[in-house]
C-alpha atoms as a PDB file:
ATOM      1  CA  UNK A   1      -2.586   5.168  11.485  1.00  0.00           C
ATOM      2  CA  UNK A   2      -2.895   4.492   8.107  1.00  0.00           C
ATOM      3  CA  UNK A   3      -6.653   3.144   6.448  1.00  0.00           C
ATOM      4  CA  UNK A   4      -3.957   0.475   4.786  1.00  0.00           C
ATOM      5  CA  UNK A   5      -3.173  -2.909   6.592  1.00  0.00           C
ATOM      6  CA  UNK A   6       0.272  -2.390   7.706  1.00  0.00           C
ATOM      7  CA  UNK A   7       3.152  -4.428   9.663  1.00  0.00           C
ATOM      8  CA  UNK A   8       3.666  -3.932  13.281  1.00  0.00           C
ATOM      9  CA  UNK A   9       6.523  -2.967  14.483  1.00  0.00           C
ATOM     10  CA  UNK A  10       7.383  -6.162  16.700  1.00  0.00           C
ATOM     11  CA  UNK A  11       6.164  -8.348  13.905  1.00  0.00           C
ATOM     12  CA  UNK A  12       8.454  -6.609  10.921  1.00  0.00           C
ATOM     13  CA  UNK A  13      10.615  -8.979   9.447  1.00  0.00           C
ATOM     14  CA  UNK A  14      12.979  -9.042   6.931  1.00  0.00           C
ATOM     15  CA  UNK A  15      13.113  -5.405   4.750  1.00  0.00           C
ATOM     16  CA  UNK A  16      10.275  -4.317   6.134  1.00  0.00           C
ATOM     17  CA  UNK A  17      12.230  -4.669   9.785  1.00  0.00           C
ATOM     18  CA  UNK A  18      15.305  -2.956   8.146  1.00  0.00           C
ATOM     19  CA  UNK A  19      13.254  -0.156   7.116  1.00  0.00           C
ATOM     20  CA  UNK A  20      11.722   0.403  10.545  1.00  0.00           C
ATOM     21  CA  UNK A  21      14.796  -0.198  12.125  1.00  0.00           C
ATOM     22  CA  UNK A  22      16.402   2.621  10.028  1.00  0.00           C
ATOM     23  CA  UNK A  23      13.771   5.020  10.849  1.00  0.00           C
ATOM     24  CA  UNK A  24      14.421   4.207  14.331  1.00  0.00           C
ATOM     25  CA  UNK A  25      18.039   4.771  14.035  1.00  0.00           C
ATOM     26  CA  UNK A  26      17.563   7.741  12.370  1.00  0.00           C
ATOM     27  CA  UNK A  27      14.767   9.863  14.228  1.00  0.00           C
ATOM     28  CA  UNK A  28      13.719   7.792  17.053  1.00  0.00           C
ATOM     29  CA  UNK A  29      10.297   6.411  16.127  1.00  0.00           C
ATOM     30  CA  UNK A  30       8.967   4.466  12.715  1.00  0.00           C
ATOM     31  CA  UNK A  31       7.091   7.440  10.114  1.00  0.00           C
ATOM     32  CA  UNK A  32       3.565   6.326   9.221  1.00  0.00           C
ATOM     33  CA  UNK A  33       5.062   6.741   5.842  1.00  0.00           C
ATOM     34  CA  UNK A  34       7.005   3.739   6.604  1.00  0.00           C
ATOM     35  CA  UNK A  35       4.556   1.742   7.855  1.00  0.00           C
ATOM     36  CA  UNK A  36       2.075   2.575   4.746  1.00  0.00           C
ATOM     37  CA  UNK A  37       4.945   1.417   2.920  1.00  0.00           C
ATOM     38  CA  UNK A  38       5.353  -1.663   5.111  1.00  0.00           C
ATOM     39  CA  UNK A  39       3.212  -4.222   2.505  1.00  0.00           C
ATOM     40  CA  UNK A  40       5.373  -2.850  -0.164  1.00  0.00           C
ATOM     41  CA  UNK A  41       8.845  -2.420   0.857  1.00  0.00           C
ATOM     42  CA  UNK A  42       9.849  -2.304  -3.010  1.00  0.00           C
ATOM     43  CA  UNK A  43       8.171   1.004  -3.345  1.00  0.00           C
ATOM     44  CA  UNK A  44       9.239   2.733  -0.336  1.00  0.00           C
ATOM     45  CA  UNK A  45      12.683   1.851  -2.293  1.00  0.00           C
ATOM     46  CA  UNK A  46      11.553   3.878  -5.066  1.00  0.00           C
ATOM     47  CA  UNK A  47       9.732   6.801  -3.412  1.00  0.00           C
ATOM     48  CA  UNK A  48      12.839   7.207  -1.061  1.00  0.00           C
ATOM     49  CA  UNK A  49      15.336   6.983  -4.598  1.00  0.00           C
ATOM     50  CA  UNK A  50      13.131   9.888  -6.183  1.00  0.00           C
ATOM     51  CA  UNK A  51      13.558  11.525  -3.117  1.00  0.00           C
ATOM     52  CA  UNK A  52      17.240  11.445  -3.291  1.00  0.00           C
ATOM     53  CA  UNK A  53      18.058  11.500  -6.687  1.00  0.00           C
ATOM     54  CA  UNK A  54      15.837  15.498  -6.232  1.00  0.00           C
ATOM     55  CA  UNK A  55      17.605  16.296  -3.197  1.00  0.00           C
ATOM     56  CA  UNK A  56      20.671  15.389  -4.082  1.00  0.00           C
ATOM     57  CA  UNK A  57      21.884  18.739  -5.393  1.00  0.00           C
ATOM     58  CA  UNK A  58      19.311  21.250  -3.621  1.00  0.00           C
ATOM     59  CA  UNK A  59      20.260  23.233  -0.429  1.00  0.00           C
ATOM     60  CA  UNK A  60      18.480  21.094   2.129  1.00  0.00           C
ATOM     61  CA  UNK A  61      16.999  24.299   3.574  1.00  0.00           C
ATOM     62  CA  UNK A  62      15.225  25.503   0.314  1.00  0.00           C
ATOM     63  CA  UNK A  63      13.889  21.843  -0.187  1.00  0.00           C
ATOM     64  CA  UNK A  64      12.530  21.620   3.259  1.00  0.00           C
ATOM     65  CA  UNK A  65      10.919  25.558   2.633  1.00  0.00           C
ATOM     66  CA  UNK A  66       9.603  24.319  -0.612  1.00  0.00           C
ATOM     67  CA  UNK A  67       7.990  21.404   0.426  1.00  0.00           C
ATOM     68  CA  UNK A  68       6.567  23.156   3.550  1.00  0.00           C
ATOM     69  CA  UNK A  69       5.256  25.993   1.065  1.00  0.00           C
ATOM     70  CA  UNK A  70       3.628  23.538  -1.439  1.00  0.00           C
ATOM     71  CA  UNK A  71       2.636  20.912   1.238  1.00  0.00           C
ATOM     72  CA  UNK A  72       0.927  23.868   3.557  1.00  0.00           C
ATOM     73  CA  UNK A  73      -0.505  25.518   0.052  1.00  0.00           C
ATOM     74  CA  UNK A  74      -2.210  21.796  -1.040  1.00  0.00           C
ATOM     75  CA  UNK A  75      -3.502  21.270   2.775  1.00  0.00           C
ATOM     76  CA  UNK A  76      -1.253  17.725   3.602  1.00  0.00           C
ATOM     77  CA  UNK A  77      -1.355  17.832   7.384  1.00  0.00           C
ATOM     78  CA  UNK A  78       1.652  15.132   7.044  1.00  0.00           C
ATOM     79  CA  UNK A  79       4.253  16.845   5.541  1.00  0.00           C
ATOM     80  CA  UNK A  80       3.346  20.016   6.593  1.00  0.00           C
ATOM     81  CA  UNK A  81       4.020  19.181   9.847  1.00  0.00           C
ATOM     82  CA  UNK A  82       6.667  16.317   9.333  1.00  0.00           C
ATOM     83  CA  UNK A  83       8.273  19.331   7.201  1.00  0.00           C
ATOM     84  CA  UNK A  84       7.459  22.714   9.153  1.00  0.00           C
ATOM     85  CA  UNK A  85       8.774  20.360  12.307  1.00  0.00           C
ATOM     86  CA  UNK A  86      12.357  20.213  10.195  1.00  0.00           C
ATOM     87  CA  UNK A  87      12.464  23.666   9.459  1.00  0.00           C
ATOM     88  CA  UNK A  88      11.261  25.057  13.005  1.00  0.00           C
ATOM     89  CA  UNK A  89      14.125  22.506  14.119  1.00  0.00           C
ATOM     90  CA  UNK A  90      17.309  23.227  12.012  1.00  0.00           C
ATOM     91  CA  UNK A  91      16.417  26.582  10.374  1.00  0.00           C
ATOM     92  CA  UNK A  92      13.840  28.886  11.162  1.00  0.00           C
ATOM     93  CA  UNK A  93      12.124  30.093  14.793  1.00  0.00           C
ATOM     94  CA  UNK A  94       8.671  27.929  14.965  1.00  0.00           C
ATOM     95  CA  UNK A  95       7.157  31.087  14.580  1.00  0.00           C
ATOM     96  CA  UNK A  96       8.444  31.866  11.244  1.00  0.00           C
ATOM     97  CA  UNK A  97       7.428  28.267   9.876  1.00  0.00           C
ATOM     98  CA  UNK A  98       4.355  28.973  11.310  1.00  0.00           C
ATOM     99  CA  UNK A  99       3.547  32.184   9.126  1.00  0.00           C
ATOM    100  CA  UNK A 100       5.044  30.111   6.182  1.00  0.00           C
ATOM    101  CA  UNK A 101       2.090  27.583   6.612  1.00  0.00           C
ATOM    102  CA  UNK A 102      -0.615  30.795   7.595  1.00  0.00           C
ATOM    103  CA  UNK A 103       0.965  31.864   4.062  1.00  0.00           C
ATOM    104  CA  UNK A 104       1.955  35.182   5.713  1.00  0.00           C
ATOM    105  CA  UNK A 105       5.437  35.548   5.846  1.00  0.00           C
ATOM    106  CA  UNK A 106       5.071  39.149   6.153  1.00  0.00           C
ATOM    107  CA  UNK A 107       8.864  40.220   6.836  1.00  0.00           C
ATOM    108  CA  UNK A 108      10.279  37.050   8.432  1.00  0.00           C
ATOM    109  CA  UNK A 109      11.675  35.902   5.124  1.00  0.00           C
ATOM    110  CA  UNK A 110      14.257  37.344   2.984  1.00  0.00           C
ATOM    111  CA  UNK A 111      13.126  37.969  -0.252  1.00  0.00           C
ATOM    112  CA  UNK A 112      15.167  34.922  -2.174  1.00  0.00           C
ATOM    113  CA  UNK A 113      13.217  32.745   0.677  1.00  0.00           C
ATOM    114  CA  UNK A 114       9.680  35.155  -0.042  1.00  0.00           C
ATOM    115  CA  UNK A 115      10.368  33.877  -3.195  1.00  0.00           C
ATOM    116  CA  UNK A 116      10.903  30.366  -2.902  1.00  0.00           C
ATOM    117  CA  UNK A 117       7.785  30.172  -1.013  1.00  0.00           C
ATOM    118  CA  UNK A 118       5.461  32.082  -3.649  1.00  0.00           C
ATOM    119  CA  UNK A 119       7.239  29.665  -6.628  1.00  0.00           C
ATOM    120  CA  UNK A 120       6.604  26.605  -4.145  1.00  0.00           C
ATOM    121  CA  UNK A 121       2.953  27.062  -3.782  1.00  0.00           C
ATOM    122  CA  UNK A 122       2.085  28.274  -7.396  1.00  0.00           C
ATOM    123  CA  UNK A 123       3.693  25.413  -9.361  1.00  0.00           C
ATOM    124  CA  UNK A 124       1.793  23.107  -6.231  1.00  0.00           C
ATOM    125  CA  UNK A 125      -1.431  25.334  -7.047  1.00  0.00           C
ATOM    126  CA  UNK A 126      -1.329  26.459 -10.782  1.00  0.00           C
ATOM    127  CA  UNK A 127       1.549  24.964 -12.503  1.00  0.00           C
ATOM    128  CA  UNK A 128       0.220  25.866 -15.590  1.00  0.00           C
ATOM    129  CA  UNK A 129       0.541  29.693 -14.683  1.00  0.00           C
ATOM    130  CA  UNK A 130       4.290  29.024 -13.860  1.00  0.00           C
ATOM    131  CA  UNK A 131       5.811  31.757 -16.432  1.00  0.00           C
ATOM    132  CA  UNK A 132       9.214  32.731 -17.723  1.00  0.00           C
ATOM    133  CA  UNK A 133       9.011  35.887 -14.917  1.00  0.00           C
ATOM    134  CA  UNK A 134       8.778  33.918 -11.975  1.00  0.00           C
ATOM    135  CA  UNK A 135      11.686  32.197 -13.217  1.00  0.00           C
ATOM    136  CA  UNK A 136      13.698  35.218 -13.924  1.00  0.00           C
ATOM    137  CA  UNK A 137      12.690  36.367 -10.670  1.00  0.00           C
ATOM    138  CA  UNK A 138      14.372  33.585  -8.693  1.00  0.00           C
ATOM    139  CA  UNK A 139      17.291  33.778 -10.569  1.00  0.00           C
ATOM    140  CA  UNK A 140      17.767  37.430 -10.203  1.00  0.00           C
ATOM    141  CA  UNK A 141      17.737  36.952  -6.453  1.00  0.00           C
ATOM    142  CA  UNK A 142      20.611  34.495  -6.759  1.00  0.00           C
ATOM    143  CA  UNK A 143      18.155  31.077  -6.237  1.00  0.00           C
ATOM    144  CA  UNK A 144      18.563  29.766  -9.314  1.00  0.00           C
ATOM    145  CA  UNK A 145      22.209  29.719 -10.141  1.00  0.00           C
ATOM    146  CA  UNK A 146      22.900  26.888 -12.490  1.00  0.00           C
ATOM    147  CA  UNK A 147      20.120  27.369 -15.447  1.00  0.00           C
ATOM    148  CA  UNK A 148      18.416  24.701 -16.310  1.00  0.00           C
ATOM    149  CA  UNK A 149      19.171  22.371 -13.677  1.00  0.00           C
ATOM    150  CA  UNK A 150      18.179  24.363 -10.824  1.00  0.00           C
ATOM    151  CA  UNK A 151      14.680  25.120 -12.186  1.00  0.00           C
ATOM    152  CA  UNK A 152      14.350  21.628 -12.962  1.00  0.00           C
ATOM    153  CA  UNK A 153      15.608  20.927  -9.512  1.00  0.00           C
ATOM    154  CA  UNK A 154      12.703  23.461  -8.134  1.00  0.00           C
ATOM    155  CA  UNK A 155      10.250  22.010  -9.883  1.00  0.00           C
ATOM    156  CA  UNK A 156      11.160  18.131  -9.464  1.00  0.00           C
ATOM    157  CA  UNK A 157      10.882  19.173  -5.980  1.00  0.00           C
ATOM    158  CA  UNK A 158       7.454  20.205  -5.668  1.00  0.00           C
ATOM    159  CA  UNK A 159       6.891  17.604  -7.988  1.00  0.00           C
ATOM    160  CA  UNK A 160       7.961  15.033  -5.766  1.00  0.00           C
ATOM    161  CA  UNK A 161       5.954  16.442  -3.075  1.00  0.00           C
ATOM    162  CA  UNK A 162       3.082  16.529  -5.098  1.00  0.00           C
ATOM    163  CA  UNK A 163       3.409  12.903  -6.437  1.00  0.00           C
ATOM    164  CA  UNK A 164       4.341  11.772  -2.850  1.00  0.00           C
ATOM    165  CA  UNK A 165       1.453  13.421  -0.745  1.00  0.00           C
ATOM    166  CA  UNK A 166      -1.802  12.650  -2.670  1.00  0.00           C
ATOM    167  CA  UNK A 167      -1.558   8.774  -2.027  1.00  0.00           C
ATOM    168  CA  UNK A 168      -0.171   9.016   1.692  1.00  0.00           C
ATOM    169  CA  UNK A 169      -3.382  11.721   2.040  1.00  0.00           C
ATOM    170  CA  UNK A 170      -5.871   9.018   0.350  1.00  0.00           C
ATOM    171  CA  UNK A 171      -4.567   7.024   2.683  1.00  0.00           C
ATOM    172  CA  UNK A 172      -4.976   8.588   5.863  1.00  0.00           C
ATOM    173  CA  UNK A 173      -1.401   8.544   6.748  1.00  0.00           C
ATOM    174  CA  UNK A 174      -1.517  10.589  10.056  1.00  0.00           C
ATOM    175  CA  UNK A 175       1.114  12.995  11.588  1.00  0.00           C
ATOM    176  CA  UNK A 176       2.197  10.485  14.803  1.00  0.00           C
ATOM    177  CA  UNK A 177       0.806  12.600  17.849  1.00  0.00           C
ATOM    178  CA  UNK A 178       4.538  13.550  19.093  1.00  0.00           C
ATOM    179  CA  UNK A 179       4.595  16.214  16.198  1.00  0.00           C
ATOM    180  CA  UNK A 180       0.841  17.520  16.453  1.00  0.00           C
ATOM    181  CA  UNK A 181       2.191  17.767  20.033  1.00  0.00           C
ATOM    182  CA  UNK A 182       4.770  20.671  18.566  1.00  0.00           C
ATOM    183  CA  UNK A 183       2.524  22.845  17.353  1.00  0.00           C
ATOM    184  CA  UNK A 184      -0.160  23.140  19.872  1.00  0.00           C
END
């Protein structure tokens, strides 16, 4: 649980019940994320808007890789496993997501997803060393279609990740024990 005072589930009222009841609806169980959010409902509004307005016109798959990549590469236990639990559920064998986070995906990527991954975790790790080649290189393996707005798109992704994970980390939101269980 989160080091923040947060709402109970059986004492959630108002938005803060319609968020938890969504969660519930949607995956079975209320995110920590939620409850950290649960004191500030208005925000979750916002974080969850960002979200979508990046999303919106990404391939789901390369946002979940992304995120995994920069999430793994910046050590957030949360979304690497919230994340890596996505992609080990909808597109990749657990054992590939699991070299993605050991940062060895030897030959169980392609190379457009090899590169995705590499892009992920250096604009996560050294933005400022992001050149005009490792764009080039993404586009030439068909990633980046659309220029600008895919880069953008790349970037506001690990972006959002970035902005997202810090305060959840400072705040000690923890995995919830049902995905630790998946990887051990």
């Amino acid at each position: 649980m989160p080091y923040l005072p947060t709402v109970p589930p059986e004492e959630a009222t108002g938005e803060v019940k319609d968020m938890y009841d969504k969660d519930l609806a949607q995956q079975g169980y209320v995110a920590n994320y939620t409850r950290a959010f649960s004191v500030r409902p208005d925000v979750e509004t916002v974080w969850l808007a960002l979200k979508d307005a990046i999303t919106s016109s990404m391939d789901p798959r390369l946002y979940e890789l992304a995120t995994v990549a920069a999430a793994t590469g910046i050590k957030s236990s949360y979304c690497s496993l919230v994340h890596g639990r996505i992609l080990a559920t909808k597109y990749y064998p657990p054992g590939t997501v699991m070299r993605i986070a050991a940062k060895d995906t030897g030959d169980a990527l392609d190379a457009a997803d090899t590169a995705v991954v590499q892009f992920a975790r250096k604009v996560a790790l050294e933005a400022e060393k992001i050149t005009q080649e490792d764009v080039d290189h993404l586009r030439g393996l068909d990633v980046l279609r659309r220029p600008p707005e895919d880069r953008l798109d790349a970037h506001a992704a690990v972006l959002q990740v970035l902005l997202q994970l810090r305060p959840l980390d400072a705040n000690v939101v923890c995995p919830l024990e049902r995905i630790h269980a998946l990887i051990e």
